[in-house]
Protein backbone atom coordinates (compact mmCIF):
# COMPACT_ATOMS: atom_id res chain seq x y z
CA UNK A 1 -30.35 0.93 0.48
CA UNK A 2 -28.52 1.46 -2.91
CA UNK A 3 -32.41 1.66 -4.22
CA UNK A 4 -34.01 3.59 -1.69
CA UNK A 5 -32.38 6.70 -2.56
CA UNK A 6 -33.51 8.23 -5.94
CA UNK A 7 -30.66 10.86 -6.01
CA UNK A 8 -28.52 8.12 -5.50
CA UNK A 9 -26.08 8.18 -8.61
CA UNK A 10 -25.98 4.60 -8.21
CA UNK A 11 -29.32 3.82 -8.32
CA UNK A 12 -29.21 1.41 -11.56
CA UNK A 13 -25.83 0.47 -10.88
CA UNK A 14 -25.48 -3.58 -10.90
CA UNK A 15 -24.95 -5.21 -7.19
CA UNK A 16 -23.85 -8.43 -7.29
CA UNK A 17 -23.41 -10.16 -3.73
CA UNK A 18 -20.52 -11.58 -2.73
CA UNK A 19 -20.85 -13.49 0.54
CA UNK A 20 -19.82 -16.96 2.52
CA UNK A 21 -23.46 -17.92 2.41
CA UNK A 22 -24.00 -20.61 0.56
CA UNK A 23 -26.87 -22.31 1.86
CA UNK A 24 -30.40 -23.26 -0.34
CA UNK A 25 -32.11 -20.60 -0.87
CA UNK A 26 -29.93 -18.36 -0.04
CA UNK A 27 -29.29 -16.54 -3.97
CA UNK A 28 -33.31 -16.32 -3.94
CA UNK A 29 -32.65 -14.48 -0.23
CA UNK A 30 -30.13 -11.92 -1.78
CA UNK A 31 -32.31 -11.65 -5.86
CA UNK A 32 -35.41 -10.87 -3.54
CA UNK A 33 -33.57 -8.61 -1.86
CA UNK A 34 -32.44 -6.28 -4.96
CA UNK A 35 -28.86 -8.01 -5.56
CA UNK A 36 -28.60 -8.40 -9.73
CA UNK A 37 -26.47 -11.44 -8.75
CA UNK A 38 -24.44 -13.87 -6.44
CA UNK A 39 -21.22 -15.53 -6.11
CA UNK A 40 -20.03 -17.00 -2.49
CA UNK A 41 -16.49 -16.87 -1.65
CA UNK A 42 -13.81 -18.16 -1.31
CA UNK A 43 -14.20 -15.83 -5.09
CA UNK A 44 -13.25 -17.72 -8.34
CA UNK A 45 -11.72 -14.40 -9.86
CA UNK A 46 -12.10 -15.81 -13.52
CA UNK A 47 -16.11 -16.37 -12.62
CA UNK A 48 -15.83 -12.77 -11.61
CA UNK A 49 -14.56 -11.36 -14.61
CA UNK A 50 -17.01 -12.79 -16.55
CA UNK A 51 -19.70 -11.46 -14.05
CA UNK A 52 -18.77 -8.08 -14.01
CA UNK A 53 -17.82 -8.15 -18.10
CA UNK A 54 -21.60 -9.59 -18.22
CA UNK A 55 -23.12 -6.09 -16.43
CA UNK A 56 -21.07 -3.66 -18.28
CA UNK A 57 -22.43 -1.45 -20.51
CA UNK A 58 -21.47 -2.90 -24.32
CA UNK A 59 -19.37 0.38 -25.00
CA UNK A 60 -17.34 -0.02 -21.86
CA UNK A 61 -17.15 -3.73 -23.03
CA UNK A 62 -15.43 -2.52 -26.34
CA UNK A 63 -12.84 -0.38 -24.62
CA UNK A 64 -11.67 -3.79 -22.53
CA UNK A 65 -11.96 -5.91 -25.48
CA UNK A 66 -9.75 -3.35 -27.73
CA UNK A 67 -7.30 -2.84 -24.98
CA UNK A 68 -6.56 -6.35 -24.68
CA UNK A 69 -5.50 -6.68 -27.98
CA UNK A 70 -2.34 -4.79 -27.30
CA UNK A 71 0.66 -6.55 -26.91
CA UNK A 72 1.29 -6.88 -23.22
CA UNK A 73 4.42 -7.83 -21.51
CA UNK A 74 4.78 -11.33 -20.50
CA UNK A 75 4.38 -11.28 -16.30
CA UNK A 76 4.45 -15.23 -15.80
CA UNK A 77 6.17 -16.71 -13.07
CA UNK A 78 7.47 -20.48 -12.92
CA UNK A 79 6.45 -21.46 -9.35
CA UNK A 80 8.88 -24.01 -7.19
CA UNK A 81 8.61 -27.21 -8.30
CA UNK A 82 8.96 -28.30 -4.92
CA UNK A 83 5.92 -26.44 -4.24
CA UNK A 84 3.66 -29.39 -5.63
CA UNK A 85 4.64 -31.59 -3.47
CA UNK A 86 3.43 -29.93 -0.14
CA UNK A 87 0.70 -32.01 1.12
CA UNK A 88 -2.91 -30.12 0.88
CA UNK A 89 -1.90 -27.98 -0.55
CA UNK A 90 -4.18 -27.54 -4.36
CA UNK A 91 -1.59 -25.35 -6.34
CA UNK A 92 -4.23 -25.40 -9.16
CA UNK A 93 -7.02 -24.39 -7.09
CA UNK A 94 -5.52 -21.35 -5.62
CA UNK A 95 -3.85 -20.07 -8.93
CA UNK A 96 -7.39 -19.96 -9.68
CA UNK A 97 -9.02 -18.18 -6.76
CA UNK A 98 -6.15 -15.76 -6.79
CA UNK A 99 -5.98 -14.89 -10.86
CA UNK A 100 -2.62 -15.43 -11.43
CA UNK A 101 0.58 -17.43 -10.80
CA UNK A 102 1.82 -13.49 -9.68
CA UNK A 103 -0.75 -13.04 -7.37
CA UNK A 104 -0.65 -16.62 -5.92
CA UNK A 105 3.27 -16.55 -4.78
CA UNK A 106 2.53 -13.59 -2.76
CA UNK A 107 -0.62 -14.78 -1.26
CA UNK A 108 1.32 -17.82 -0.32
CA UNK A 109 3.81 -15.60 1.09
CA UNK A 110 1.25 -13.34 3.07
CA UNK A 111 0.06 -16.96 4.59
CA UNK A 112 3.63 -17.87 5.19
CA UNK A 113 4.87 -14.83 7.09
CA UNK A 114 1.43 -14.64 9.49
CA UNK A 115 -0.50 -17.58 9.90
CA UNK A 116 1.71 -18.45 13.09
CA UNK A 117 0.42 -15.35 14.58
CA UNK A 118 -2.75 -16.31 14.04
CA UNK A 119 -1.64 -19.41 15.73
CA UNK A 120 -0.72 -17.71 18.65
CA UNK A 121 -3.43 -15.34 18.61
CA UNK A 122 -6.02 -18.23 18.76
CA UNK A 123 -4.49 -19.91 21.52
CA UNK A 124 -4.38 -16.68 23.43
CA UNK A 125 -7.77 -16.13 23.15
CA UNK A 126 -9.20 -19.79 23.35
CA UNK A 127 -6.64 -20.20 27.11
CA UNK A 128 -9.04 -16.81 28.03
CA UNK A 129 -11.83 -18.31 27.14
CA UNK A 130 -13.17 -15.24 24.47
CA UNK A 131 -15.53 -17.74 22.13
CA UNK A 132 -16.78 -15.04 19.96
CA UNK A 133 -13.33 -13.53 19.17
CA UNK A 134 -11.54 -17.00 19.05
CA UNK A 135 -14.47 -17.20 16.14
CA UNK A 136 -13.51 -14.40 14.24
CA UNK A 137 -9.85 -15.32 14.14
CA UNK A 138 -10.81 -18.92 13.02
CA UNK A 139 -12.66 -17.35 10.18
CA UNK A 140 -9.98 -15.46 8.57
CA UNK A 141 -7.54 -18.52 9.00
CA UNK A 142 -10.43 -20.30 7.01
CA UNK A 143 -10.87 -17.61 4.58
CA UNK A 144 -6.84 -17.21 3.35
CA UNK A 145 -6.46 -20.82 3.68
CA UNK A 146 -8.81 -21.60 1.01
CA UNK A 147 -7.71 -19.01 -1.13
CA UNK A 148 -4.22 -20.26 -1.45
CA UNK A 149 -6.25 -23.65 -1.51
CA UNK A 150 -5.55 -25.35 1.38
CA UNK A 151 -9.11 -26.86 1.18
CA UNK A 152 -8.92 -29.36 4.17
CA UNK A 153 -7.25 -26.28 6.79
CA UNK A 154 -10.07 -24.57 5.24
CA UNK A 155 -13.26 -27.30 5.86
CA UNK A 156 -11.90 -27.98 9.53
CA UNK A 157 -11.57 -23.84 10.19
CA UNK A 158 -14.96 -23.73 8.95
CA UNK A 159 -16.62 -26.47 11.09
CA UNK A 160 -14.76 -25.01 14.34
CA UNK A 161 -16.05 -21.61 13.33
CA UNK A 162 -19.92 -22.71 13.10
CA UNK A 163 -19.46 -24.18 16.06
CA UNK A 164 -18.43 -20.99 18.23
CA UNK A 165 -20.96 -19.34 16.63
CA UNK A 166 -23.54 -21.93 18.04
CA UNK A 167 -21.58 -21.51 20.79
CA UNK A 168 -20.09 -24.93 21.23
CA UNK A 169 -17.05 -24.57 22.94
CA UNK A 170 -16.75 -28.36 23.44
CA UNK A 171 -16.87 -28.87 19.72
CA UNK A 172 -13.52 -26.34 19.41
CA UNK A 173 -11.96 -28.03 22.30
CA UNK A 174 -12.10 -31.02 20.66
CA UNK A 175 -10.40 -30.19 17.32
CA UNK A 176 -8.43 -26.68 17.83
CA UNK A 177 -5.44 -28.73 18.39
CA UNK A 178 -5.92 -30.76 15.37
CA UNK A 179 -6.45 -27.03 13.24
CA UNK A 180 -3.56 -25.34 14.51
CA UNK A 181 -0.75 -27.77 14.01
CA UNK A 182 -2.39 -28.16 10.50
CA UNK A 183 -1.11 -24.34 10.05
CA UNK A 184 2.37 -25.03 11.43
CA UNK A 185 2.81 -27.61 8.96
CA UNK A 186 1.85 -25.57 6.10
CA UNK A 187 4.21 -22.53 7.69
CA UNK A 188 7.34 -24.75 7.81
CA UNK A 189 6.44 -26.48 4.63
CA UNK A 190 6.55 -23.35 2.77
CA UNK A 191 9.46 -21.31 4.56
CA UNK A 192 11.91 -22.08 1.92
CA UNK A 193 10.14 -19.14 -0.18
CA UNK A 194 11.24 -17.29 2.43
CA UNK A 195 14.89 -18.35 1.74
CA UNK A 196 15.89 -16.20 -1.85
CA UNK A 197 13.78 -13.09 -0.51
CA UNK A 198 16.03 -12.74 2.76
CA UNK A 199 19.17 -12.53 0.75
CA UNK A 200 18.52 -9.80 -1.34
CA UNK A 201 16.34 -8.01 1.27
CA UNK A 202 20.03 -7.79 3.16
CA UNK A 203 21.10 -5.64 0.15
CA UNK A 204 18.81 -3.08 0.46
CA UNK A 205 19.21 0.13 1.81
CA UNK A 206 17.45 0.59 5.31
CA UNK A 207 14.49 3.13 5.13
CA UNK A 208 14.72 6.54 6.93
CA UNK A 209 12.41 7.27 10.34
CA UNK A 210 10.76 9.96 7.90
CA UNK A 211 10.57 8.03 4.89
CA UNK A 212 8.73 4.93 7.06
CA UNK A 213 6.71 7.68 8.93
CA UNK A 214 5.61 9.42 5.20
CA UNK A 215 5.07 5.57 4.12
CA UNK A 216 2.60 4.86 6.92
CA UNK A 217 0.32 8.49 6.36
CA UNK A 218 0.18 7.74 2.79
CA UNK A 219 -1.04 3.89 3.69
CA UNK A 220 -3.56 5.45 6.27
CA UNK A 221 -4.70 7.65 3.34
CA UNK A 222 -5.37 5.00 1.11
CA UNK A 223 -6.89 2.91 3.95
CA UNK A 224 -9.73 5.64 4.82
CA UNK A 225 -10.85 5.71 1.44
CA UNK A 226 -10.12 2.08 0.93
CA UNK A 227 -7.93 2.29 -2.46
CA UNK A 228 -5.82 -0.33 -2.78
CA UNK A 229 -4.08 1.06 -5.63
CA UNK A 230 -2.76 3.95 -3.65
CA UNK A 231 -1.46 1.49 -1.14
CA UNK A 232 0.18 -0.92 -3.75
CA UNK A 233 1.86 2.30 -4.85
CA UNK A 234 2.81 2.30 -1.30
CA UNK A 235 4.18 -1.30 -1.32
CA UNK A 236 5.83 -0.84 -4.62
CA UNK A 237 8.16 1.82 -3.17
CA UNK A 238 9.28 0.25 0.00
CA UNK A 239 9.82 -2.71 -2.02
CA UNK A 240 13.29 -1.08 -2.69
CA UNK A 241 14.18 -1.04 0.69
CA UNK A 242 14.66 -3.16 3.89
CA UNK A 243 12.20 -2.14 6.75
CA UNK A 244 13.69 -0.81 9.70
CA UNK A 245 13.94 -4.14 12.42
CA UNK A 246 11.54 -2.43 15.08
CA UNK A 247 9.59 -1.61 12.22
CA UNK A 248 8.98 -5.45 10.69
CA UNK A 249 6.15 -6.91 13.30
CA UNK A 250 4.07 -3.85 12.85
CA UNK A 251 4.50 -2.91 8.79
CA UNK A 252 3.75 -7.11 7.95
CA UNK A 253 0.40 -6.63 10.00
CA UNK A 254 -0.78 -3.96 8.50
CA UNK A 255 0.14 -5.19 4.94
CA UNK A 256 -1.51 -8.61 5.71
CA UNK A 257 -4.65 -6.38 6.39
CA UNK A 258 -4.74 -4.28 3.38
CA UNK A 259 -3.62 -7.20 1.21
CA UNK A 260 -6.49 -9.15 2.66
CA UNK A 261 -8.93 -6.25 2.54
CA UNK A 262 -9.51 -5.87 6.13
CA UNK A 263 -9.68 -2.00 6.00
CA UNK A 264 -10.89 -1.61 9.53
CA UNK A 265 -7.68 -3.54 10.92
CA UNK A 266 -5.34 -1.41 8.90
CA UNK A 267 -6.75 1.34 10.01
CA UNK A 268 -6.18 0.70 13.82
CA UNK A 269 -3.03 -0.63 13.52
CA UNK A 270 -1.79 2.35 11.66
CA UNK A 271 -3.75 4.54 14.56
CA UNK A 272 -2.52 2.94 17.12
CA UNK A 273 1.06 2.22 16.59
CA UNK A 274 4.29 3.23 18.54
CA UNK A 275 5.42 6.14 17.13
């Protein structure tokens, strides 16, 4: 599409494909197809950098290289210890997928605070027998679990999610059970990060009706044109302050969905909300 139109001002722009497909033949499927290149997710974000730092043009390459030799100011974090010792759980693995130790933690913490909701969410469905949107829930449970690499959360959600799209309900039946008290382990297991963040949150001062309401327009904003940088602007602000209670359910959905790029999500929920 990107080629078809000549006024296009991307037409030479580099596409590379990023996509859960991972089957043979399937890179020849998306080269033939115009894609410059490939990667399948969950995304190895230092693979990435070198792919996109491969298509740039050499002067834009020189501006990076040049601005990373300035000093920078040292953003490392010293994760838990006792974070090593939750079981599957690959602390290496999803340091990796997520870039850095930074961006890990509050992954991890995204997981933490709504994963049981997806719990719930599932079993709702699954007791009203909706297959196809019992599949799409399973798929973004398998999606953040492997980024925070929980690989074996992640291989189970995957099988139970080819198999409601093949439309094998007995195949679900069998192991939903099995895939959803996998997740409340790995909830409890990692509420104690929960633990340090309450107490100062109680310190805060509580955000105005009009400051939440301004909050939300700008995060709509920045959802429409999906710009995540607007939005962590957004998220940096209310940072300073405690959400109002009636407030919490809604705000930590539609932050899961912006955090997780689900731009259509955020959108509704900020629609659609009690006002």
């Amino acid at each position: 599409e990107l080629r078809i139109d000549k006024k296009n001002k991307n037409l030479y722009t580099p596409s590379i494909c990023l996509t859960a497909n991972a089957v043979a033949g399937a890179k020849e499927q998306y080269l033939n197809n115009g894609f410059d290149d490939y990667m399948t997710k969950p995304i190895d974000a230092n693979m990435l950098e070198k792919k996109i730092m491969h298509y740039l043009p050499k002067e834009k390459l020189e501006i990076i290289t040049d601005s990373n030799d300035l000093e920078c100011e040292d953003t490392s974090i010293i994760l838990p210890e006792w974070l090593y010792e939750v079981e599957n759980l690959n602390i290496e693995k999803g340091i990796s997928l997520c870039g850095s130790e930074e961006s890990y933690l509050e992954t991890l913490m995204i997981y933490g605070s709504n994963a049981m909701n997806s719990v719930e969410e599932i079993e709702s469905l699954w007791k009203s027998h909706d297959l196809p949107n019992t599949t799409i829930k399973i798929h973004a449970v398998k999606s953040l679990s492997r980024t925070i690499g929980a690989s074996k959360i992640g291989a189970l959600a995957e099988k139970l999610e080819f198999a409601g799209k093949a439309g094998d309900a007995e195949a679900i039946e069998a192991e939903l059970d099995d895939l959803l008290n996998q997740i409340r382990a790995l909830c409890e297991a990692l509420d104690p990060l929960f633990e340090e963040e309450i107490g100062e949150d109680e310190e805060l001062p509580v955000l105005s009706d009009e400051e939440m309401q301004d909050a939300y327009e700008g995060l709509l904003m920045a959802s429409e044109s999906l710009d995540t940088e607007s939005a962590e602007y957004v998220f940096d602000y209310l940072s300073e302050y405690t959400i109002p209670e009636e407030e919490k359910e809604t705000f930590e959905k539609i932050k899961t969905a912006i955090k997780g790029f689900n731009w259509e999500e955020a959108i509704s929920l900020l629609k659609n909300r009690e006002r």
